[in-house]
Protein backbone atom coordinates (compact mmCIF):
# COMPACT_ATOMS: atom_id res chain seq x y z
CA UNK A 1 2.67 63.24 282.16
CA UNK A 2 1.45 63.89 278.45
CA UNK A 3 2.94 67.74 277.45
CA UNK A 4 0.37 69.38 274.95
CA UNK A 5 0.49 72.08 273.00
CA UNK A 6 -0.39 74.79 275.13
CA UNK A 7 -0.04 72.74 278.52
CA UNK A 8 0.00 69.32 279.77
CA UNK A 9 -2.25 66.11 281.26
CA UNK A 10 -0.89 65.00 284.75
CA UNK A 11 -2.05 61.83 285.97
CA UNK A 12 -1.79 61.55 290.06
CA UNK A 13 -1.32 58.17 290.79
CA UNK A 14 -1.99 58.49 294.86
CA UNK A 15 -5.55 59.89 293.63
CA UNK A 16 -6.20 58.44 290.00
CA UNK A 17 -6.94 61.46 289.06
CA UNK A 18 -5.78 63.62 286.01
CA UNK A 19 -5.43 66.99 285.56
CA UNK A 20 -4.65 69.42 282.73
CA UNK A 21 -2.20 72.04 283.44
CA UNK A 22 -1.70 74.99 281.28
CA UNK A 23 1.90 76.37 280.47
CA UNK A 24 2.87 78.16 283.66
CA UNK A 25 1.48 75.28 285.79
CA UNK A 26 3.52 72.98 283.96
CA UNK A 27 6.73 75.00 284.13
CA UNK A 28 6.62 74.97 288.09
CA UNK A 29 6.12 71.55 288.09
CA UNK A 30 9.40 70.96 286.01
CA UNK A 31 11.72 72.83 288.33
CA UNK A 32 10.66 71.48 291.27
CA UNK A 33 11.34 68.01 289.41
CA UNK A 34 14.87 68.82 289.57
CA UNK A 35 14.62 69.62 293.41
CA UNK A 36 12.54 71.02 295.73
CA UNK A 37 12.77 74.55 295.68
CA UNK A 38 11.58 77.41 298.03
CA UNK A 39 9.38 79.83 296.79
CA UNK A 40 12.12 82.66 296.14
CA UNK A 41 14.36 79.79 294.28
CA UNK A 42 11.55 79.23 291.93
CA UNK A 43 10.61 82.54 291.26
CA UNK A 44 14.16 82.82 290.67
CA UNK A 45 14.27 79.90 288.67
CA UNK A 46 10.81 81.04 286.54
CA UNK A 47 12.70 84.58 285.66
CA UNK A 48 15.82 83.25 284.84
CA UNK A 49 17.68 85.66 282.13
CA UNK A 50 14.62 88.02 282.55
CA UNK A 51 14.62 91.36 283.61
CA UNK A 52 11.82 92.68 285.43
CA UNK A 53 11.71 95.34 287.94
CA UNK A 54 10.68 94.67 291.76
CA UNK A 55 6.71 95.55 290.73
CA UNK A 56 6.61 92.83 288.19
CA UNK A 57 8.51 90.57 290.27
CA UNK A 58 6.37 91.16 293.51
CA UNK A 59 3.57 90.46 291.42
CA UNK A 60 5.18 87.08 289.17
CA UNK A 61 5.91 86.07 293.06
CA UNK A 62 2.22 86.09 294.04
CA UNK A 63 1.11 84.18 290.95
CA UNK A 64 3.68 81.53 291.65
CA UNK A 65 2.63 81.74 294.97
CA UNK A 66 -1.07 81.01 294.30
CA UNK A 67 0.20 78.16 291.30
CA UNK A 68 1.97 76.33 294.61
CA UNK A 69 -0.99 76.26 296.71
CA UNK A 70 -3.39 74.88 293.64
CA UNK A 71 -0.72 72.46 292.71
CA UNK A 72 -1.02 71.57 296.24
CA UNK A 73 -4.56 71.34 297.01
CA UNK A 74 -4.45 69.08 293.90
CA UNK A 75 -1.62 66.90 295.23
CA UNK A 76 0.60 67.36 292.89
CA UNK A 77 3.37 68.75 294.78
CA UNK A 78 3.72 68.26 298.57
CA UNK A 79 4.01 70.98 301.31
CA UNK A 80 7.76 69.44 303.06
CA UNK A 81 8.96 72.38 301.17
CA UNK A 82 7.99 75.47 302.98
CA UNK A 83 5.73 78.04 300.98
CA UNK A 84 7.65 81.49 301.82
């Protein structure tokens, strides 16, 4: 992993591929470092010390939601964890 300015380069060594992640991409991929995290963890995790109201959050929720499933489809983190 190279971190950029305004992202980072991810090199998948299952695939040899590399990919360039922007900010938000990047910031998922750092918590679930740590540990693997359910969906509601990580949104949890992502807001930490924020305060949004349950629109915003709803919405944050869906955006994380869609990061997962690109980070998956790109195998760059793996489905064990459930997506919910």
């Amino acid at each position: 992993m190279a971190r950029l300015e305004d992202g980072a380069l991810v090199f998948n060594a299952l695939t040899w591929e590399t990919h360039l992640l922007n900010l938000e991409a990047m910031a998922v991929l750092e918590i679930l470092e740590e540990a693997a995290k359910a969906e509601r963890e990580l949104v949890d995790a992502l807001l930490e010390g924020q305060a949004v109201d349950s629109a915003s959050r709803a919405n944050y929720a869906a955006q994380v939601r869609s990061a997962l499933i690109d980070l998956e489809s790109l195998g760059l983190v793996a489905p064990d964890a459930p997506i919910s």
